[in-house]
PDB file of N, CA and C in Angstrom:
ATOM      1  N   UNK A   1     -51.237-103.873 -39.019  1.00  0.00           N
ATOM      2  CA  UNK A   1     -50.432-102.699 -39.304  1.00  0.00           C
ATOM      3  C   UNK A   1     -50.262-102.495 -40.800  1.00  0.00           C
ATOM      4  N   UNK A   2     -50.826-103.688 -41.242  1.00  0.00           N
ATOM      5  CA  UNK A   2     -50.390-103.477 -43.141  1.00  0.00           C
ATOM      6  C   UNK A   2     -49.031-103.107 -43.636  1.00  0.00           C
ATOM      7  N   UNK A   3     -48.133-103.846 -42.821  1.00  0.00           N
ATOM      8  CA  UNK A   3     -46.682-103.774 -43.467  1.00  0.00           C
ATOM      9  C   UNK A   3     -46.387-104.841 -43.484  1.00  0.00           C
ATOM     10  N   UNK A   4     -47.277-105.942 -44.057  1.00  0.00           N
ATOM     11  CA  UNK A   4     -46.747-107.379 -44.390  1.00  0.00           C
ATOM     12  C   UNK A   4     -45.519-107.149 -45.629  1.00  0.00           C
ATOM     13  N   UNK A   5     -45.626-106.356 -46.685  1.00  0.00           N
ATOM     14  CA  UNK A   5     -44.597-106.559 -47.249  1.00  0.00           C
ATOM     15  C   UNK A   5     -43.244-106.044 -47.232  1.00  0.00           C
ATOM     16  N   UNK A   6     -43.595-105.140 -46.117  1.00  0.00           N
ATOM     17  CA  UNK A   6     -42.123-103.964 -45.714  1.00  0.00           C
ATOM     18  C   UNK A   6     -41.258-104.797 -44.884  1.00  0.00           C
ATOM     19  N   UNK A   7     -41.808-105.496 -43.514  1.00  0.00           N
ATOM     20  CA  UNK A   7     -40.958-105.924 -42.743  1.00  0.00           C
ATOM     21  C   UNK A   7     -41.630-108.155 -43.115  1.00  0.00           C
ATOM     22  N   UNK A   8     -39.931-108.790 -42.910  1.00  0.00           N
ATOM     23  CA  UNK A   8     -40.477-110.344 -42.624  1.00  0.00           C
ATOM     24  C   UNK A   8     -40.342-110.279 -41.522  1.00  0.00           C
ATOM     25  N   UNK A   9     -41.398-111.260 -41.487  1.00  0.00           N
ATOM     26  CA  UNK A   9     -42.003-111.626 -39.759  1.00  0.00           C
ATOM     27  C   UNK A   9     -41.517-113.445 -40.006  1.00  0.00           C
ATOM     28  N   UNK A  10     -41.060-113.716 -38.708  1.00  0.00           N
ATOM     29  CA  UNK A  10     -40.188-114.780 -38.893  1.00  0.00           C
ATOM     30  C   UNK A  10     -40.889-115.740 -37.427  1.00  0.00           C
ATOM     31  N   UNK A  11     -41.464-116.580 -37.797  1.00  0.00           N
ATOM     32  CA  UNK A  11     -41.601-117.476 -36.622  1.00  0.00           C
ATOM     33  C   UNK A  11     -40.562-118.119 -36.051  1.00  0.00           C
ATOM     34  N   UNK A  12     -40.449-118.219 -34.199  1.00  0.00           N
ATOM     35  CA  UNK A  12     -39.610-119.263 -33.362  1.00  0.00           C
ATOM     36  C   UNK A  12     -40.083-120.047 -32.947  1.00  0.00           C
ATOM     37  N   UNK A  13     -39.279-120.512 -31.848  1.00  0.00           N
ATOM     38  CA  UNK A  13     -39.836-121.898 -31.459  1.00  0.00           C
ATOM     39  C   UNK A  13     -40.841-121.684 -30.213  1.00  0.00           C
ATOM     40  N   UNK A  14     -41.777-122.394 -30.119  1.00  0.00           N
ATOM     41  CA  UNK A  14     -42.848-121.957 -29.253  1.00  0.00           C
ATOM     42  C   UNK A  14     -42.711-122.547 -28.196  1.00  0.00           C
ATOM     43  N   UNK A  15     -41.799-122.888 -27.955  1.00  0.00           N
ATOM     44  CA  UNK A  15     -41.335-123.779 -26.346  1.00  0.00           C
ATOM     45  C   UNK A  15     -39.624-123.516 -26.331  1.00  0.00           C
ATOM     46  N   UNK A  16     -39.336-123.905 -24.877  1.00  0.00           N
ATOM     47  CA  UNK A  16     -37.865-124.066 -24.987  1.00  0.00           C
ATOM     48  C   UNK A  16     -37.485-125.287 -25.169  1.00  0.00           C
ATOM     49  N   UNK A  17     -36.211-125.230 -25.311  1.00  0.00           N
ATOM     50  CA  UNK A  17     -35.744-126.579 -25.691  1.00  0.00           C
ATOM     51  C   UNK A  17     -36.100-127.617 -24.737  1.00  0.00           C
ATOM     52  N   UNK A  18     -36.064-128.927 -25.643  1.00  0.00           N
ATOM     53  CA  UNK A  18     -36.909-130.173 -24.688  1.00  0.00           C
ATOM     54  C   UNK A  18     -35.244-130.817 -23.622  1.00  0.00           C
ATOM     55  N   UNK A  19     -34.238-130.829 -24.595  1.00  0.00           N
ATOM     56  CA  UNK A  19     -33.232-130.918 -23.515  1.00  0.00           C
ATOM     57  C   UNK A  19     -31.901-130.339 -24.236  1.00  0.00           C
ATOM     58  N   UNK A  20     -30.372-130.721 -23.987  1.00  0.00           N
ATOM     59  CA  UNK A  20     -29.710-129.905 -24.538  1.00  0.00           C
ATOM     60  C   UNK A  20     -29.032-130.275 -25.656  1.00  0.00           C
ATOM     61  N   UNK A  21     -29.817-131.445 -26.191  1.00  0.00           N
ATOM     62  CA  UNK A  21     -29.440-132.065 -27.416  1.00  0.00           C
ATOM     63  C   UNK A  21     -29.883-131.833 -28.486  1.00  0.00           C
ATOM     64  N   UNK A  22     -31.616-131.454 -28.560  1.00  0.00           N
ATOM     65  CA  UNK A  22     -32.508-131.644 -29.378  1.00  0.00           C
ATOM     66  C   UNK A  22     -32.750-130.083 -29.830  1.00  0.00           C
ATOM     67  N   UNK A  23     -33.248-129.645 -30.906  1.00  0.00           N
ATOM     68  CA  UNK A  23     -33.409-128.244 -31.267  1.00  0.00           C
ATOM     69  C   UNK A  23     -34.453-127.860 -31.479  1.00  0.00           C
ATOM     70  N   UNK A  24     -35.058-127.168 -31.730  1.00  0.00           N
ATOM     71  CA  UNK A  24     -36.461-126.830 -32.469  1.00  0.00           C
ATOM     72  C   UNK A  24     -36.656-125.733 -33.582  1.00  0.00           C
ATOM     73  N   UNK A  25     -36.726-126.526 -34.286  1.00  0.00           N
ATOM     74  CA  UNK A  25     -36.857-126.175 -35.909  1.00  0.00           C
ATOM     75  C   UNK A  25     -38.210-125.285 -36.354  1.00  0.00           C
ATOM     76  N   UNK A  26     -37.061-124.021 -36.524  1.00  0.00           N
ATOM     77  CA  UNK A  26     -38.250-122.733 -36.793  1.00  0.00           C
ATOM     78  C   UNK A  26     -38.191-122.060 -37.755  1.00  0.00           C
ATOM     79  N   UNK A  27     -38.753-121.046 -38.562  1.00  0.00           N
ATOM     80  CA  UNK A  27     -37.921-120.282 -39.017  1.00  0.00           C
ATOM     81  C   UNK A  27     -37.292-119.464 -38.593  1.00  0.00           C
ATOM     82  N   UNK A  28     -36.989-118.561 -37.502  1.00  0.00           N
ATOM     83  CA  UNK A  28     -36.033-117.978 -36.964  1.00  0.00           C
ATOM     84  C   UNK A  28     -34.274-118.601 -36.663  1.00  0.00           C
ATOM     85  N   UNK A  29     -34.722-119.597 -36.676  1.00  0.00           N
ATOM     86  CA  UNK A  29     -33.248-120.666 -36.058  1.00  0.00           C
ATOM     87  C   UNK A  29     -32.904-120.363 -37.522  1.00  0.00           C
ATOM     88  N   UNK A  30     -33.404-121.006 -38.477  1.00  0.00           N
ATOM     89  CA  UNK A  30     -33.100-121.185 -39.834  1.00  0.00           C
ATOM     90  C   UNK A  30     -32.504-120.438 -40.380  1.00  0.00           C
ATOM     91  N   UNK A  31     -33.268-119.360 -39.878  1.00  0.00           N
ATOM     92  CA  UNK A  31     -32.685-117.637 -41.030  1.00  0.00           C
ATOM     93  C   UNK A  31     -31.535-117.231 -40.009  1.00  0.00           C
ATOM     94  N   UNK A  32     -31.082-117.540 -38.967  1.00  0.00           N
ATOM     95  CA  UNK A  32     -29.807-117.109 -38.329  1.00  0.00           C
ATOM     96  C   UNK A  32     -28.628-118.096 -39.188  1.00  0.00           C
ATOM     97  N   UNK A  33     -29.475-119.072 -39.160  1.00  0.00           N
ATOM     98  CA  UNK A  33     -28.299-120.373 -40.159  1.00  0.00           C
ATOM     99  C   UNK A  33     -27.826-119.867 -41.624  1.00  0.00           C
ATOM    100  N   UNK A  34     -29.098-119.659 -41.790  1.00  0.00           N
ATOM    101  CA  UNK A  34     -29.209-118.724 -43.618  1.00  0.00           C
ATOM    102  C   UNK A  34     -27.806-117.382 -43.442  1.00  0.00           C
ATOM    103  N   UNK A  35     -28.469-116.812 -42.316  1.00  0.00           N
ATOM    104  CA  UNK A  35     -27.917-115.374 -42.610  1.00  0.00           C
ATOM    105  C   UNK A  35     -25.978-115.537 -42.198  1.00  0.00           C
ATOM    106  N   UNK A  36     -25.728-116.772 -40.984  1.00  0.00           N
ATOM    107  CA  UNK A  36     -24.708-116.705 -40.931  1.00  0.00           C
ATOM    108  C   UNK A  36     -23.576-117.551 -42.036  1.00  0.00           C
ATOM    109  N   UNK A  37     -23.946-118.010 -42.598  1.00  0.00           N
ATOM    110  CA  UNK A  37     -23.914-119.100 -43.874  1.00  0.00           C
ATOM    111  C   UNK A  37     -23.816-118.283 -44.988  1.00  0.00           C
ATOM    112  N   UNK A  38     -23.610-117.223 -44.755  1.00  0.00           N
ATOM    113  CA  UNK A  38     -23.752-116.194 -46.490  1.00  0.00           C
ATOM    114  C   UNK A  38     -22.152-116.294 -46.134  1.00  0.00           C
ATOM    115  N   UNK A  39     -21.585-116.103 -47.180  1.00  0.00           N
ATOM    116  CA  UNK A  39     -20.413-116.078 -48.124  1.00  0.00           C
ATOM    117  C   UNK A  39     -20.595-114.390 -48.500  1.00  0.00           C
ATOM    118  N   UNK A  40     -20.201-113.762 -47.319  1.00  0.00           N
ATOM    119  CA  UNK A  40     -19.868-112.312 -47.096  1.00  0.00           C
ATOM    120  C   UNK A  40     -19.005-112.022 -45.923  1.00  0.00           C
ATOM    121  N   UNK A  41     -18.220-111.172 -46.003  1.00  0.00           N
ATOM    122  CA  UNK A  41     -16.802-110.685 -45.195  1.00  0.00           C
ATOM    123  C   UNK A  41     -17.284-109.902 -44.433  1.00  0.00           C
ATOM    124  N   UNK A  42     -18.554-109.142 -44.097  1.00  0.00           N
ATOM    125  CA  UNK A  42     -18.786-108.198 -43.181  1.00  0.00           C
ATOM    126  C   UNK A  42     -18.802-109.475 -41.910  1.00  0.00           C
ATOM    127  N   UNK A  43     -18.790-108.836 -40.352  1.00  0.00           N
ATOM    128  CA  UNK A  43     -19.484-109.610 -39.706  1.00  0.00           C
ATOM    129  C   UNK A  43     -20.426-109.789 -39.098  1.00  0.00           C
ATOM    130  N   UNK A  44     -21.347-110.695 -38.511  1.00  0.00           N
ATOM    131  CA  UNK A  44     -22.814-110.821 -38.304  1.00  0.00           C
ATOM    132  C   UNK A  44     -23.408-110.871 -36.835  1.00  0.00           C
ATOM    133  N   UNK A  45     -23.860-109.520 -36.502  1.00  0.00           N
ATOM    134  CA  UNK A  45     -23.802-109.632 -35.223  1.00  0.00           C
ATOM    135  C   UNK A  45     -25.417-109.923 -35.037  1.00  0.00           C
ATOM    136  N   UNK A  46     -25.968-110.942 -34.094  1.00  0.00           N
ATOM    137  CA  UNK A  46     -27.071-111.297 -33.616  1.00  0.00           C
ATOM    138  C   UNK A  46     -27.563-110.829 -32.245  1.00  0.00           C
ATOM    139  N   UNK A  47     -28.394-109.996 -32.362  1.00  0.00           N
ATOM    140  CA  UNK A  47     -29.221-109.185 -31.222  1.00  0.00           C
ATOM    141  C   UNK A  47     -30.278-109.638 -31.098  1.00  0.00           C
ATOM    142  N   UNK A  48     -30.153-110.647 -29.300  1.00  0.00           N
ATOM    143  CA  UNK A  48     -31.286-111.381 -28.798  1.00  0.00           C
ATOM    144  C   UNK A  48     -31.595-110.636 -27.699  1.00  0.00           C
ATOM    145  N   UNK A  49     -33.389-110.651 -27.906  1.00  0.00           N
ATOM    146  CA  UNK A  49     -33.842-110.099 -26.493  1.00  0.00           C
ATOM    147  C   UNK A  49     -34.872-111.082 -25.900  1.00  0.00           C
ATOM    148  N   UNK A  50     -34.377-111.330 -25.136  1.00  0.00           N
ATOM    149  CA  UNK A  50     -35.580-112.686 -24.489  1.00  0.00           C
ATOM    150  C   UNK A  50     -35.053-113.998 -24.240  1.00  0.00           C
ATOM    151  N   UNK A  51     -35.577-115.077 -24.471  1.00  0.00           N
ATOM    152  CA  UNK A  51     -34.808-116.472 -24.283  1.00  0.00           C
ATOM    153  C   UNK A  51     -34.050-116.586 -25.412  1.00  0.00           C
ATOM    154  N   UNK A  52     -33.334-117.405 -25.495  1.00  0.00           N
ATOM    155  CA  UNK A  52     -32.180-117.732 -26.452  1.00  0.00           C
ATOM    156  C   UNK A  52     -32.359-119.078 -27.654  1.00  0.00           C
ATOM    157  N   UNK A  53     -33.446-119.144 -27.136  1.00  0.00           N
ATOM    158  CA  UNK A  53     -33.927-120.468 -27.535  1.00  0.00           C
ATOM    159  C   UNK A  53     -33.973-120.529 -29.656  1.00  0.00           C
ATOM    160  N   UNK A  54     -33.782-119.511 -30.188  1.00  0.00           N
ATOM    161  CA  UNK A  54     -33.810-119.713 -31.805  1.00  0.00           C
ATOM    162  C   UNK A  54     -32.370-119.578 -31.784  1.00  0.00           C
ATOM    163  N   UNK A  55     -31.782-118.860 -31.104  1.00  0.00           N
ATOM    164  CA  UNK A  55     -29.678-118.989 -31.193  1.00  0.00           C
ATOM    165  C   UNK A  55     -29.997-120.341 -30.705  1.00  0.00           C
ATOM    166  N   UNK A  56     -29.937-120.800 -29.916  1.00  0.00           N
ATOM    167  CA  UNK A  56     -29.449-122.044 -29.562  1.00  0.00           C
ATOM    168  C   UNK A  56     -29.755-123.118 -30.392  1.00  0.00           C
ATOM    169  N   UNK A  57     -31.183-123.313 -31.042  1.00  0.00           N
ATOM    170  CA  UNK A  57     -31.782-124.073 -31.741  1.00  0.00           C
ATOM    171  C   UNK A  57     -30.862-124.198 -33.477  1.00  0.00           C
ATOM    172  N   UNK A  58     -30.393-122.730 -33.491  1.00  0.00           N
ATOM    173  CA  UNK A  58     -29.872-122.469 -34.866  1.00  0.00           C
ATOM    174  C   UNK A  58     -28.197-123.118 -34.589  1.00  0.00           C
ATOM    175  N   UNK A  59     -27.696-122.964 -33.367  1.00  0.00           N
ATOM    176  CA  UNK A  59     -26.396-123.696 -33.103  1.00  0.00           C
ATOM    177  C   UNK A  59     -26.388-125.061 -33.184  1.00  0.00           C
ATOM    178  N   UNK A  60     -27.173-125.370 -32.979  1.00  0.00           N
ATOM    179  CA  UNK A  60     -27.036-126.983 -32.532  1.00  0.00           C
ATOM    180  C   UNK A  60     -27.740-127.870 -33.750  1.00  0.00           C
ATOM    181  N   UNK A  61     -28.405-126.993 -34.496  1.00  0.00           N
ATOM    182  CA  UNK A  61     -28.342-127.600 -36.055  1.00  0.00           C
ATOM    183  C   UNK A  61     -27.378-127.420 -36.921  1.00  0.00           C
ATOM    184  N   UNK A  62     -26.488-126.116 -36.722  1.00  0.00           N
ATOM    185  CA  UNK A  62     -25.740-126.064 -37.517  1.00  0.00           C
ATOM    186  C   UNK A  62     -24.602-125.344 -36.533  1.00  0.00           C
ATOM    187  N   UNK A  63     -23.691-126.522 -35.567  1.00  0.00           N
ATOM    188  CA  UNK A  63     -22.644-125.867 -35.028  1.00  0.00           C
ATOM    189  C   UNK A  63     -21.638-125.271 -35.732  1.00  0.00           C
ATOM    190  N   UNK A  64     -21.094-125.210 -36.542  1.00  0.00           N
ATOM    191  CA  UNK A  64     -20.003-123.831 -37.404  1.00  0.00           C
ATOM    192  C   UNK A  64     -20.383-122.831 -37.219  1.00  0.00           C
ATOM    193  N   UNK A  65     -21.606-122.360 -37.219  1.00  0.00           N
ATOM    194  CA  UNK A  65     -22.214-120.840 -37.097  1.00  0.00           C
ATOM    195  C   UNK A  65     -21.220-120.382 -36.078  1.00  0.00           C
ATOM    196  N   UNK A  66     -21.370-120.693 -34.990  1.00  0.00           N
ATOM    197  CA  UNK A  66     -20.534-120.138 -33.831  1.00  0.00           C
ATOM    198  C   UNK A  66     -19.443-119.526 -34.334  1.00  0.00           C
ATOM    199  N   UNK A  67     -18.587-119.669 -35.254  1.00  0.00           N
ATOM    200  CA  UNK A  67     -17.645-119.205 -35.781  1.00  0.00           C
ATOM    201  C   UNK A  67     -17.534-117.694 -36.450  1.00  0.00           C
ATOM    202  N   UNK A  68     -19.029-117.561 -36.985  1.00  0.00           N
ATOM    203  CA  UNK A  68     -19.167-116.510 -37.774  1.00  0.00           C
ATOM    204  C   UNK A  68     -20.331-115.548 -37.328  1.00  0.00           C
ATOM    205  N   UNK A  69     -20.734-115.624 -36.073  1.00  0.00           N
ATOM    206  CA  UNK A  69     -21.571-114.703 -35.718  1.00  0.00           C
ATOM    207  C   UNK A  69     -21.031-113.922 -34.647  1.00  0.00           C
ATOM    208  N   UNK A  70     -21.491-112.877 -33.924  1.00  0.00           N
ATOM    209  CA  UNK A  70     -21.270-112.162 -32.423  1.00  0.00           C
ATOM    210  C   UNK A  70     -22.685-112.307 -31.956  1.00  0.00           C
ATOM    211  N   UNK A  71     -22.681-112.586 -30.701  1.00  0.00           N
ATOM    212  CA  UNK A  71     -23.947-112.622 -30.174  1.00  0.00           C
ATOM    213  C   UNK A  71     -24.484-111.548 -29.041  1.00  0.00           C
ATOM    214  N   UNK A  72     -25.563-110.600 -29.374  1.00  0.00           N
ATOM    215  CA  UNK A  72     -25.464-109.455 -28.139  1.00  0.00           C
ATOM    216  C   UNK A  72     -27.077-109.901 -27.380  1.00  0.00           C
ATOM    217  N   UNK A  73     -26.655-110.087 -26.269  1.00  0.00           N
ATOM    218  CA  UNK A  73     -28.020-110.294 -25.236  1.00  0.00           C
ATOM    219  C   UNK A  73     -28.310-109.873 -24.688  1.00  0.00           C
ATOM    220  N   UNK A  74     -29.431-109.559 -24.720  1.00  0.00           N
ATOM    221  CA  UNK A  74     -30.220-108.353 -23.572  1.00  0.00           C
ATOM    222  C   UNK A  74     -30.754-108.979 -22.403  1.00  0.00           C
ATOM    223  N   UNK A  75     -30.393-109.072 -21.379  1.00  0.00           N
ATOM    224  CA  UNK A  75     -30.875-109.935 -20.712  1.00  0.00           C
ATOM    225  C   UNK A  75     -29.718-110.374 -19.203  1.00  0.00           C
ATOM    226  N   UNK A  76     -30.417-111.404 -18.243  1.00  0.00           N
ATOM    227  CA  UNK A  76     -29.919-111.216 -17.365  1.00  0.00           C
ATOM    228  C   UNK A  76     -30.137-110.465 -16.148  1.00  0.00           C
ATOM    229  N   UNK A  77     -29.789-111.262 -15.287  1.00  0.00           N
ATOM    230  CA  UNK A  77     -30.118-110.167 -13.608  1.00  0.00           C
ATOM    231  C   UNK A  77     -28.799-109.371 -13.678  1.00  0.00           C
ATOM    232  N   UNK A  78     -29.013-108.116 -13.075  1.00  0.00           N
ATOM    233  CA  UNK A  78     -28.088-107.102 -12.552  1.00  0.00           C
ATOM    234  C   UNK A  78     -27.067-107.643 -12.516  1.00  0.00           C
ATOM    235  N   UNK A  79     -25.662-106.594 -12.914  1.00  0.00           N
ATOM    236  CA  UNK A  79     -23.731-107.143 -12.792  1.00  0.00           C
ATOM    237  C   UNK A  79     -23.946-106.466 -11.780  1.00  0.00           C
ATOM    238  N   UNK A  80     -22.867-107.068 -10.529  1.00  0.00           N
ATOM    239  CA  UNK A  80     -22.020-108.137 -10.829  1.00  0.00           C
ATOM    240  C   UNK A  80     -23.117-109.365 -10.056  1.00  0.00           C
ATOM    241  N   UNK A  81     -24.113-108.617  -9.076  1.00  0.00           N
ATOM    242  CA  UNK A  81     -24.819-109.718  -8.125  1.00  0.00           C
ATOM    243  C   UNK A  81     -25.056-110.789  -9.181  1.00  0.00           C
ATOM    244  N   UNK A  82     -26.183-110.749 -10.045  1.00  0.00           N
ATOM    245  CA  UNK A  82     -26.585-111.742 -10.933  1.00  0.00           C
ATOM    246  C   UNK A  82     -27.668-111.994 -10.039  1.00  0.00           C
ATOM    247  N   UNK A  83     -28.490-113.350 -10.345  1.00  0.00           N
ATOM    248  CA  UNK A  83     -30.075-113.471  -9.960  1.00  0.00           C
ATOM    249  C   UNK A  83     -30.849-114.267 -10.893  1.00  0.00           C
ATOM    250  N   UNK A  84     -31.915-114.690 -10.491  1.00  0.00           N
ATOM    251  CA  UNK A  84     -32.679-115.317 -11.963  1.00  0.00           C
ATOM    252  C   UNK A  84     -33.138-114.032 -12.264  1.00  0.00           C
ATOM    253  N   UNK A  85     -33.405-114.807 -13.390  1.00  0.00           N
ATOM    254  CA  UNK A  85     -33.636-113.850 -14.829  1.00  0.00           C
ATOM    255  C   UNK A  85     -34.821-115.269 -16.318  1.00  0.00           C
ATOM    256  N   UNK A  86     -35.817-114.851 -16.218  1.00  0.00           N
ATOM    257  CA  UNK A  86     -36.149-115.831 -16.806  1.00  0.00           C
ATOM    258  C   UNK A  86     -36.260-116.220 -17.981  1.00  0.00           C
ATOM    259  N   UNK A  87     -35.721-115.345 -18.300  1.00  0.00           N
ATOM    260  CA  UNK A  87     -35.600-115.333 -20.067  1.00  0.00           C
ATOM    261  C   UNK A  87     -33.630-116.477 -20.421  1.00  0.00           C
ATOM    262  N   UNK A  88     -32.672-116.121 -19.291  1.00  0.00           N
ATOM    263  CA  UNK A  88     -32.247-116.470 -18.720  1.00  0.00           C
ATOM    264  C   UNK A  88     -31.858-118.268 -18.100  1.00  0.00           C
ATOM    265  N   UNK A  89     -33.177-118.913 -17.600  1.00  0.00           N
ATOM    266  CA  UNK A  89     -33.218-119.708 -17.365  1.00  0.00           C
ATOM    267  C   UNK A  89     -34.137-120.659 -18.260  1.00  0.00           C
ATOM    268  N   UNK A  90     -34.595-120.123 -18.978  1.00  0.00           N
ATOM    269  CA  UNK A  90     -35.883-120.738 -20.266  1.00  0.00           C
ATOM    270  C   UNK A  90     -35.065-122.127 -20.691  1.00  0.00           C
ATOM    271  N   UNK A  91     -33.697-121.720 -20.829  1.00  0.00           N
ATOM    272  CA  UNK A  91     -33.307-122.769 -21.706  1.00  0.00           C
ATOM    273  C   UNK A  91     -32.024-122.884 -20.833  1.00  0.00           C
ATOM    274  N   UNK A  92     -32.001-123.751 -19.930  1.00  0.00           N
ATOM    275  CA  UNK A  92     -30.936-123.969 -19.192  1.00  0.00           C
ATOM    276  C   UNK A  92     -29.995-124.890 -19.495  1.00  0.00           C
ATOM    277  N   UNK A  93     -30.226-125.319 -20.434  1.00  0.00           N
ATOM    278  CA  UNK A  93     -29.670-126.797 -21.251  1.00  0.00           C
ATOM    279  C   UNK A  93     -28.081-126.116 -21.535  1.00  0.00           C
TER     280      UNK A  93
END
């Protein structure tokens, strides 16, 4: 598309998590760490579509984040039934 320098393209983790301890170190996890870690008063809302797996990876390296982000997810089986959903279950940890 030749907009390498307009938009960063940010690699995740190419698997889900191995269990619910361990993280996987990407740059996406990183730059949620980066971005929630700024020393700015607005607040930081994070819009995930798919597995959760770079939020989660970015929490569990750096649990404080939780403090300073909102998290919006796209995702999920139908309210109120619910259902799998596999984006959903990727990371069940």
């Amino acid at each position: 598309m030749k907009i390498e320098d307009e938009v960063r393209i940010l690699h995740g983790a190419p698997t889900a998590l191995p269990d619910e301890n361990t993280p996987i170190d990407s740059e996406g996890a990183r730059f949620i760490i980066e971005e929630a870690m700024k020393d700015d008063p607005r607040p930081l809302f994070v819009c995930n579509l798919g597995a959760v797996t770079n939020l989660a990876s970015a929490y569990l390296m750096k649990p404080e984040i939780v403090e300073r982000i909102t998290v919006i997810w796209i995702g999920g089986a139908p309210y109120p039934t619910g259902g799998f959903e596999f984006n959903q279950n990727n990371d069940y940890y």
